[in-house]
Protein backbone atom coordinates (compact mmCIF):
# COMPACT_ATOMS: atom_id res chain seq x y z
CA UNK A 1 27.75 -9.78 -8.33
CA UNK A 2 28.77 -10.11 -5.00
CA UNK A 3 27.23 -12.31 -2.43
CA UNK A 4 27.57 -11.87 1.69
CA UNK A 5 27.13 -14.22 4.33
CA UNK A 6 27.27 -13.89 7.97
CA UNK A 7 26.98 -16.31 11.33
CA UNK A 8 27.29 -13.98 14.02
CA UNK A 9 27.63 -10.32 14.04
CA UNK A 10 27.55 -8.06 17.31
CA UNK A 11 25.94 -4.75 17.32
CA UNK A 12 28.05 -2.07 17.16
CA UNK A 13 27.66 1.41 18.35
CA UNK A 14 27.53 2.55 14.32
CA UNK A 15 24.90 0.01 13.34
CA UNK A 16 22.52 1.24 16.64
CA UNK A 17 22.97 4.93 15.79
CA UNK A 18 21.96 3.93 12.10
CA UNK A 19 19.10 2.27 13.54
CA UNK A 20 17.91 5.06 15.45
CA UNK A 21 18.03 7.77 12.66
CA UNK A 22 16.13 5.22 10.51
CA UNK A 23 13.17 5.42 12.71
CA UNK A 24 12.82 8.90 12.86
CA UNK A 25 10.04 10.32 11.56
CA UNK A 26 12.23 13.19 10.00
CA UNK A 27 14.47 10.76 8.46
CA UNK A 28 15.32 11.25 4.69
CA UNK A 29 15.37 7.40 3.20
CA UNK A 30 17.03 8.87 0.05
CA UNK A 31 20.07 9.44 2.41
CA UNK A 32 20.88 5.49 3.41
CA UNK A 33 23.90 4.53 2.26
CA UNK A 34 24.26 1.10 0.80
CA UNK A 35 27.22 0.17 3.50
CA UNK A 36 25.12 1.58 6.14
CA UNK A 37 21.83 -1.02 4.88
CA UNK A 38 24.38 -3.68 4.96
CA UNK A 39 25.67 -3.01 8.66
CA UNK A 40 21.84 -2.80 9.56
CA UNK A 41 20.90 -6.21 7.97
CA UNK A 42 23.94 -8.00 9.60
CA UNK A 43 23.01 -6.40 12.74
CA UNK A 44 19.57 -7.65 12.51
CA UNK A 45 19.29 -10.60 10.84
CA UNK A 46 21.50 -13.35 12.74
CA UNK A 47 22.07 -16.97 12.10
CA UNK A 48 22.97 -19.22 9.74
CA UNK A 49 20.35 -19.09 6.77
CA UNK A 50 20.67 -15.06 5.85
CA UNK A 51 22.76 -13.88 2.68
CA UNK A 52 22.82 -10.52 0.78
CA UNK A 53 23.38 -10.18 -3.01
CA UNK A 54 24.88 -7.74 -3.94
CA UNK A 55 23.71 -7.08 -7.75
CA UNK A 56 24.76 -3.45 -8.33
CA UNK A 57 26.75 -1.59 -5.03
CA UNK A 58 26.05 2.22 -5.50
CA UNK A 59 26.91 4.82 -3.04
CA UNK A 60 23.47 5.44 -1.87
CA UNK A 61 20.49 2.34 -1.17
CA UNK A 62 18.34 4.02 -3.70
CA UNK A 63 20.90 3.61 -6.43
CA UNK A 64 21.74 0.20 -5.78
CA UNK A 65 20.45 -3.58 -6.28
CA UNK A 66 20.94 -5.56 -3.10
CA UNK A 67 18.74 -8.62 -2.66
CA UNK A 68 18.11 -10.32 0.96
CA UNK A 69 18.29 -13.72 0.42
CA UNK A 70 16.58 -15.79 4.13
CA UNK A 71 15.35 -19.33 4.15
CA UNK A 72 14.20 -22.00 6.96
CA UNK A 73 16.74 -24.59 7.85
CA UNK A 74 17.61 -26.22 4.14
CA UNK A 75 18.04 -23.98 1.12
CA UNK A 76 16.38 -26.12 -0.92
CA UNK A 77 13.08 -25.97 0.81
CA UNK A 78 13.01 -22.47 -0.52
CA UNK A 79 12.90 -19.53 1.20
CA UNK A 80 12.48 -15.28 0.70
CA UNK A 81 14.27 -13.08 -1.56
CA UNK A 82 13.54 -9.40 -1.89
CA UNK A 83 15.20 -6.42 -2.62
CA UNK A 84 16.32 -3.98 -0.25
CA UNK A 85 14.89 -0.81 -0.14
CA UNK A 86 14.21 2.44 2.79
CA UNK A 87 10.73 0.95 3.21
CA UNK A 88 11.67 -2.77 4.18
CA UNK A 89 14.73 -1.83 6.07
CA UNK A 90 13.01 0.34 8.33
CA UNK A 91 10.46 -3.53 8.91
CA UNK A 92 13.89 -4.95 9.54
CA UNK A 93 14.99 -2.68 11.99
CA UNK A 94 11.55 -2.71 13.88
CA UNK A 95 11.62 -6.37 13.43
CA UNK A 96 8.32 -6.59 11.57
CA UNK A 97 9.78 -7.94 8.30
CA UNK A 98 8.85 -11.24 8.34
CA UNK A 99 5.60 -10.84 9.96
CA UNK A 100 6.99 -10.42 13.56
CA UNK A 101 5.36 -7.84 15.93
CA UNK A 102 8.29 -5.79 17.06
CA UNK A 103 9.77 -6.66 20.23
């Protein structure tokens, strides 16, 4: 198991061009790469109380077990964990995950 954490990461070039193919309607979900999930959830979800577990790194995001891991301030007041899959990267990208509109 493997666990990432990250303060502050900037937006590369790769992680928006990943970002657009995810939201296109022709997009084939079986085709995101684990590394390419990771670069999208680093990209997306900044600040200090995000962390990815990493339970079982396959090539491809539908072969693999990576959890999100977010909480609120202290860890120990609890917080979300789910796994990552096409379906709730796509929310994170659009910035709907958490219950967010979108902006």
């Amino acid at each position: 198991m493997e666990v990432i954490e990250w303060y502050a990461f900037e937006e590369t070039d790769e992680a928006k061009n990943i970002m657009e193919e995810i939201t296109q309607d022709d997009f084939d979900s079986d085709e995101i790469t684990t590394k390419n999930a990771i670069t999208v959830c680093k990209a997306k979800l900044s600040g200090d109380y995000n962390a990815l577990l990493i339970r079982n790194m396959e090539e491809y995001l539908s072969d693999a077990e990576v959890y999100v891991l977010t909480w609120d301030g202290e860890a120990s007041d609890g917080g979300d964990m789910f796994r990552l899959n096409a379906s709730n990267l796509e929310e994170i990208v659009k910035g709907t995950i958490f219950g967010g509109t979108g902006k």
